[in-house]
N, C-alpha and C. Protein backbone atom coordinates (compact mmCIF):
# COMPACT_ATOMS: atom_id res chain seq x y z
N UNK A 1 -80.07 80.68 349.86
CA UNK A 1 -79.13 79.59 349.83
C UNK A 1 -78.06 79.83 350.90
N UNK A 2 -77.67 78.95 351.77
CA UNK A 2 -77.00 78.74 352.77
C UNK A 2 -75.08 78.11 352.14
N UNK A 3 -74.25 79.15 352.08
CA UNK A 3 -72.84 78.93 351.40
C UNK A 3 -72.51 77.89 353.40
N UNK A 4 -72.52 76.71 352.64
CA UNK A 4 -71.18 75.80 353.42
C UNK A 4 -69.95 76.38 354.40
N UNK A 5 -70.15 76.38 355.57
CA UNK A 5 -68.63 76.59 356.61
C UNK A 5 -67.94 75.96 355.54
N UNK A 6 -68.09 74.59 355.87
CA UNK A 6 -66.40 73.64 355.29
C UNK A 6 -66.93 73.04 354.19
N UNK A 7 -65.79 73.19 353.04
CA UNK A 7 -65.61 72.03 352.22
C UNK A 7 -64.66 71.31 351.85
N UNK A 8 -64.71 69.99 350.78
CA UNK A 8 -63.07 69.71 351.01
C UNK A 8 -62.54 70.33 349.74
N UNK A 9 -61.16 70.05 349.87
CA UNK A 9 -60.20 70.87 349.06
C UNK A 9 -60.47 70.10 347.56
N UNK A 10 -60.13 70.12 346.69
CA UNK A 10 -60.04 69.73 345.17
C UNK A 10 -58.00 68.84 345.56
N UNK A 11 -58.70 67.59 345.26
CA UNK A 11 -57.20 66.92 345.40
C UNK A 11 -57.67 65.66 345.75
N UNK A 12 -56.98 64.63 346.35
CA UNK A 12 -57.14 62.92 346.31
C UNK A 12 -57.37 62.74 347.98
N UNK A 13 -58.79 61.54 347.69
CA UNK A 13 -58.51 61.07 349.08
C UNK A 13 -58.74 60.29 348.72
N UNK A 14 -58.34 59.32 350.31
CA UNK A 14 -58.82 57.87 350.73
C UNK A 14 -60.03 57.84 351.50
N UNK A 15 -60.88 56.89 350.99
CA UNK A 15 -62.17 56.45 351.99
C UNK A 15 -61.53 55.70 353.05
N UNK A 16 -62.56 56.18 354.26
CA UNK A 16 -61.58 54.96 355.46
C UNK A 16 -62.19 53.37 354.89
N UNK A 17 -62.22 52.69 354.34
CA UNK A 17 -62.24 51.41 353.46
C UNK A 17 -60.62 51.12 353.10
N UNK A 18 -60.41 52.01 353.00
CA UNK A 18 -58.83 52.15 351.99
C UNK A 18 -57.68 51.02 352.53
N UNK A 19 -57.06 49.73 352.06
CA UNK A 19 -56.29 49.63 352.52
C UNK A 19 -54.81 50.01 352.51
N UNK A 20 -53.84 50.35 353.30
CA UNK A 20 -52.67 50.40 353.30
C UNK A 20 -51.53 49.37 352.66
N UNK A 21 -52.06 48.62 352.92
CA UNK A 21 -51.47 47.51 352.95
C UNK A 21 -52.07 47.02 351.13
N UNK A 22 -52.76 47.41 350.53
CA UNK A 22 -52.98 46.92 349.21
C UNK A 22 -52.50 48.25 348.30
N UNK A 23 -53.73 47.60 346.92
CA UNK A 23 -52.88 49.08 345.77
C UNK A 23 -53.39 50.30 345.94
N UNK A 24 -51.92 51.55 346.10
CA UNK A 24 -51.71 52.97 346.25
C UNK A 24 -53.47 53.44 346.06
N UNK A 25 -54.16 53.02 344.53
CA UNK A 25 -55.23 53.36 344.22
C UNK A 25 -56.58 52.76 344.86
N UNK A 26 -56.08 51.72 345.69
CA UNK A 26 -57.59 51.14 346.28
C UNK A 26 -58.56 52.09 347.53
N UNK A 27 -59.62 52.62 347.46
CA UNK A 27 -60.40 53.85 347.65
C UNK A 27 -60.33 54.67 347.78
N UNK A 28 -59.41 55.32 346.37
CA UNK A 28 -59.23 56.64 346.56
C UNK A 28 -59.88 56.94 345.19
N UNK A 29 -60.07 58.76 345.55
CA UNK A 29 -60.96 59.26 344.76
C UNK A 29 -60.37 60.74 344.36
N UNK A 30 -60.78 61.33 343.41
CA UNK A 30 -60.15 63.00 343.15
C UNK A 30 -61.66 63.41 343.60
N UNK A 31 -61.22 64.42 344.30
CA UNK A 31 -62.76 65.78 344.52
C UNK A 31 -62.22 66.60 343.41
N UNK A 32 -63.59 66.77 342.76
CA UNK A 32 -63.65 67.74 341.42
C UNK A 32 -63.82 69.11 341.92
N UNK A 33 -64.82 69.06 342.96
CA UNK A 33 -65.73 69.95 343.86
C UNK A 33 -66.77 69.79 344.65
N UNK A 34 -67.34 70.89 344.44
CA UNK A 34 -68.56 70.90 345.80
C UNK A 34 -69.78 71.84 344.93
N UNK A 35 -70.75 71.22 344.67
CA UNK A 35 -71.88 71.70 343.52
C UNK A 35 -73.14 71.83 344.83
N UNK A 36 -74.00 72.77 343.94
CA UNK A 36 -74.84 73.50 344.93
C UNK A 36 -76.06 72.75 343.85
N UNK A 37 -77.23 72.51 344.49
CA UNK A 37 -78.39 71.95 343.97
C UNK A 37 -78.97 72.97 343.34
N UNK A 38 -79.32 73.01 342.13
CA UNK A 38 -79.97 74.43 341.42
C UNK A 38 -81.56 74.35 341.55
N UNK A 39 -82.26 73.51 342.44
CA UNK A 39 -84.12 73.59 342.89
C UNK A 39 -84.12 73.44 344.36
N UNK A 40 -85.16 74.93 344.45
CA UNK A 40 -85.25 74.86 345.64
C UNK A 40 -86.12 73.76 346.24
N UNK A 41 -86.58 72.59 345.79
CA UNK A 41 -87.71 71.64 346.62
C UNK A 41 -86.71 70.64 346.63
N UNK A 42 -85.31 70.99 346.64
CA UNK A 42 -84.33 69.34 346.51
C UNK A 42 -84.62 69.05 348.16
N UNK A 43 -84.37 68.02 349.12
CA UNK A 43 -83.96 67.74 350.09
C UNK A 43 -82.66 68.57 350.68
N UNK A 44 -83.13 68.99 352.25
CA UNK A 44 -82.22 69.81 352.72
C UNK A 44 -80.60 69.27 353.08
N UNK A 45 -80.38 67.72 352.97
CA UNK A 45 -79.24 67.09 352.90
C UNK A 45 -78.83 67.28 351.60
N UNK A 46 -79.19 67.16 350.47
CA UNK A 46 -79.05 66.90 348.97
C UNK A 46 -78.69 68.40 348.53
N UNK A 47 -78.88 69.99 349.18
CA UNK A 47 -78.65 71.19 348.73
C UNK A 47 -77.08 71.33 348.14
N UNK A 48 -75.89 70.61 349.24
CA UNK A 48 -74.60 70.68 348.48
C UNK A 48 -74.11 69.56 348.46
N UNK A 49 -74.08 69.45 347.38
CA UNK A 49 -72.80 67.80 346.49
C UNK A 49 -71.50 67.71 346.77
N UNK A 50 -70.74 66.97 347.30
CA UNK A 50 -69.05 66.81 346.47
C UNK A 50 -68.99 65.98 345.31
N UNK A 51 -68.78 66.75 344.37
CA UNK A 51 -68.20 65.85 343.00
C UNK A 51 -67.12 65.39 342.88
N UNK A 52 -66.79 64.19 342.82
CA UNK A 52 -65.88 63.35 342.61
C UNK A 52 -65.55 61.83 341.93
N UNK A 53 -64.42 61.21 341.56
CA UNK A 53 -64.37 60.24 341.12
C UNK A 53 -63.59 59.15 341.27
N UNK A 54 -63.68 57.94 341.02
CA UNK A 54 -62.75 57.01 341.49
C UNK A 54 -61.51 56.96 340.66
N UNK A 55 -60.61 56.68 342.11
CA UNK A 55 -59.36 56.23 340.65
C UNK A 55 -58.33 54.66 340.88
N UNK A 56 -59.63 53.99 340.55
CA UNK A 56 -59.75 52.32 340.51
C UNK A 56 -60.81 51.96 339.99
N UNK A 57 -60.53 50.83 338.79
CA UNK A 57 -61.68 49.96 338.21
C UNK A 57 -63.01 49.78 338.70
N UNK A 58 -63.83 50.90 338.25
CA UNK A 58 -64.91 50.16 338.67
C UNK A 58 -65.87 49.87 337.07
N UNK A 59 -67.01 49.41 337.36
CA UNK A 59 -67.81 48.77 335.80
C UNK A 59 -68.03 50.36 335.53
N UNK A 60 -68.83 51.18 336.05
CA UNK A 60 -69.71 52.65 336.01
C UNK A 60 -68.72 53.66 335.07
N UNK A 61 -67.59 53.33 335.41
CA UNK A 61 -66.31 54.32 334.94
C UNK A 61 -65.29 54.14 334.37
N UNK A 62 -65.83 52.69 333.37
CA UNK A 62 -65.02 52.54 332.31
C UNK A 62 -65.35 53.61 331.16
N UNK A 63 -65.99 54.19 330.73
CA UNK A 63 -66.03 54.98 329.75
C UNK A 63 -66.23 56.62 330.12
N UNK A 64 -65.35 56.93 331.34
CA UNK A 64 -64.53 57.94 331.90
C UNK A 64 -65.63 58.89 331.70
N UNK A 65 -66.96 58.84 332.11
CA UNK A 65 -67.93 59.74 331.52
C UNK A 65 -68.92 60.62 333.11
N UNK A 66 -68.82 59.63 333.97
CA UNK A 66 -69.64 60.06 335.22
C UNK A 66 -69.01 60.17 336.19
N UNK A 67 -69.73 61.08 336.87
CA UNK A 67 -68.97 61.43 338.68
C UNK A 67 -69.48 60.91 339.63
N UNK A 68 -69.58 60.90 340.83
CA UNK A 68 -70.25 60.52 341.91
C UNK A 68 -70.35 61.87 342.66
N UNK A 69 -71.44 61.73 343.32
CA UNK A 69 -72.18 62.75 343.84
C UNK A 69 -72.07 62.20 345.90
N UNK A 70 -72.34 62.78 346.58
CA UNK A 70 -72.27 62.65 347.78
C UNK A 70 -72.57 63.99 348.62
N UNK A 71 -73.81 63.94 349.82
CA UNK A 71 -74.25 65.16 350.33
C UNK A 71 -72.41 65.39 351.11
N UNK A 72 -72.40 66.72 350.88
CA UNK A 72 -71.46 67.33 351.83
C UNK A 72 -71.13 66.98 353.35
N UNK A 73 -72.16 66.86 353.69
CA UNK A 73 -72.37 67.32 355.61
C UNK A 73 -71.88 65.33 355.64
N UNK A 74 -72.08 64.33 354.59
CA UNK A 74 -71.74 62.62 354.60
C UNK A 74 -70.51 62.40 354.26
N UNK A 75 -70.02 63.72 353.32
CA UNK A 75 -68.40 63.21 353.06
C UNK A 75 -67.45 64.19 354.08
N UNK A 76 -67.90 65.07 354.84
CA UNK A 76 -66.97 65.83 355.58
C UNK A 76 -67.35 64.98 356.93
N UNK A 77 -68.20 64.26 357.08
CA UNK A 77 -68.50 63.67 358.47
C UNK A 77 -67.92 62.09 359.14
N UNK A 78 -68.05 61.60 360.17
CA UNK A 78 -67.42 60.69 360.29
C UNK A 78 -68.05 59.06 360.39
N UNK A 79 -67.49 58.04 360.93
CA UNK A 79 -67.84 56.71 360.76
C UNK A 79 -67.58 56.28 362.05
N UNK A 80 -68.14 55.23 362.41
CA UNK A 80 -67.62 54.70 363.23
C UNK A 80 -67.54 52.78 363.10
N UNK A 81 -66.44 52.22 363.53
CA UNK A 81 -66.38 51.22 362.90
C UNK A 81 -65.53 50.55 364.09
N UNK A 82 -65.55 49.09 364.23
CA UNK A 82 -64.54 48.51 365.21
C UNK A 82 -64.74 49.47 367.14
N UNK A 83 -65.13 49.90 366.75
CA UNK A 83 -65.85 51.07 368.15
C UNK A 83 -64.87 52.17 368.19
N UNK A 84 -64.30 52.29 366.77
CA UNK A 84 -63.31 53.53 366.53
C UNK A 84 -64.19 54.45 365.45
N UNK A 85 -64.06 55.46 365.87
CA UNK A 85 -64.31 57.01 365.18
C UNK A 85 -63.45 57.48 364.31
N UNK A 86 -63.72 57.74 362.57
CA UNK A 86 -62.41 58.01 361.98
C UNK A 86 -63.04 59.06 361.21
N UNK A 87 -62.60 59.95 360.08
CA UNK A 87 -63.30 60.52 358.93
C UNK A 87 -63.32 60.04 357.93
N UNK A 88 -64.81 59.84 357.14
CA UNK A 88 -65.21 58.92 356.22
C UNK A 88 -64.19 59.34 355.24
N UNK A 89 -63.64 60.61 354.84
CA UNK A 89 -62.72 60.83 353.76
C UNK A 89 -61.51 61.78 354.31
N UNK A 90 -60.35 61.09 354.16
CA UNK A 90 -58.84 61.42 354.43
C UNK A 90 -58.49 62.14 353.20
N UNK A 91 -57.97 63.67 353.16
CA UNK A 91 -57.03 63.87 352.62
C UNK A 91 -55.57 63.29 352.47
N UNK A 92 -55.27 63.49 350.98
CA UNK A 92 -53.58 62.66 350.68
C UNK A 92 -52.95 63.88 349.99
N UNK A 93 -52.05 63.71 351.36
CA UNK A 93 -50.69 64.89 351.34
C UNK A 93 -49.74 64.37 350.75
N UNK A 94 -49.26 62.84 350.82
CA UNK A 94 -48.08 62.28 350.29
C UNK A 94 -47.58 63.09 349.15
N UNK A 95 -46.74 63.73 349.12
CA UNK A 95 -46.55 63.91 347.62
C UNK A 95 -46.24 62.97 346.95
N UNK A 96 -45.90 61.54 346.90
CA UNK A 96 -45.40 60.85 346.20
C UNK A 96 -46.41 59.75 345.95
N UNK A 97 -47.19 59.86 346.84
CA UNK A 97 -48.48 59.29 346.44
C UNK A 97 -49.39 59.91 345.45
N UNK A 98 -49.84 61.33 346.23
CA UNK A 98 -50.52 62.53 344.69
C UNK A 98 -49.97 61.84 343.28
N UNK A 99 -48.15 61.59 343.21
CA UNK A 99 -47.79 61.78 342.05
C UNK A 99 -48.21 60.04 341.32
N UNK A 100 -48.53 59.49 342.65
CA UNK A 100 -48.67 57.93 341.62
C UNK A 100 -50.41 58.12 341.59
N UNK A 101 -50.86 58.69 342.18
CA UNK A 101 -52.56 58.77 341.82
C UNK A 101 -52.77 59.72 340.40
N UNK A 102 -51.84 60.82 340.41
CA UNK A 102 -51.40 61.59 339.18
C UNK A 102 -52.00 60.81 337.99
N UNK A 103 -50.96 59.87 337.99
CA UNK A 103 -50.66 58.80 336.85
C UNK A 103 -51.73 58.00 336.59
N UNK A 104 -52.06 57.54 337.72
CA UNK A 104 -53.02 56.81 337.36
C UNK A 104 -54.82 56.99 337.34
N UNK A 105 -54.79 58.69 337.24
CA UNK A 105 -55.69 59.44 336.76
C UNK A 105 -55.80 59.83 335.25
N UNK A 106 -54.12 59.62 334.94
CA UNK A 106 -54.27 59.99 333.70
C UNK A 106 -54.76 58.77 332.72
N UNK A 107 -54.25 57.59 333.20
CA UNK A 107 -54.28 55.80 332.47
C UNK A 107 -56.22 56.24 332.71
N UNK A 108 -56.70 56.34 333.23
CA UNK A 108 -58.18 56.17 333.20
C UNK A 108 -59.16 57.45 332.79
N UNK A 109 -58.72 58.65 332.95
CA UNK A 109 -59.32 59.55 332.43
C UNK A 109 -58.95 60.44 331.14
N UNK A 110 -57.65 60.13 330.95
CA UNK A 110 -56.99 61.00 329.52
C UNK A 110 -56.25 62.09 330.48
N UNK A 111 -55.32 62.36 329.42
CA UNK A 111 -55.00 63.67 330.07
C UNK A 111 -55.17 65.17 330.10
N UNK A 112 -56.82 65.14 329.80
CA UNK A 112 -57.47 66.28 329.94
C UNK A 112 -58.39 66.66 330.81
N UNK A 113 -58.28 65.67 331.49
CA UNK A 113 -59.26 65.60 332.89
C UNK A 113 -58.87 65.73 334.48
């Protein structure tokens, strides 16, 4: 098994989807982590996961039960869009943002999660 150069940190991002200009929570997500495929015949993209979850309404995650999965090498990599180059997932430093995604991690997941 091949351990990952990079992964991302455990904390909130924005998908570049995300607008600024709308709500604090629109495509952002908590990384739980980064999970390793436990069979060796998985697909060589599919070997490491980021686990993570939304923190905005969607149907899948009203009953606060599932994660989303995503190969590593797709969420550390980039996009290109408008003929601009960005990274598909932004870390959020705001602290004052963290603290309103905080909150509104807790309204949807409990506060044991």
């Amino acid at each position: 098994m091949k351990i990952p150069e990079k992964v991302p940190q455990k904390g909130f991002y924005y998908h570049y989807k995300h607008n600024q200009n709308g709500l604090v929570n629109n495509y952002a997500y908590e990384v739980i982590g980064v999970g390793c495929h436990t069979e060796d015949e998985c697909r060589p993209e599919d070997a490491n996961m980021v686990v993570y979850r939304p923190l905005y309404e969607t149907f899948v995650y009203t009953a606060g039960k599932l994660f989303d999965l995503r190969p590593l090498e797709m969420w550390m990599g980039n996009v290109s869009k408008d003929g601009a180059t960005a990274p598909r997932f932004t870390k959020i430093t705001d602290l004052s943002v963290i603290g309103k995604l905080e909150e509104i991690k807790k309204q949807m997941y409990g506060s044991h999660n």
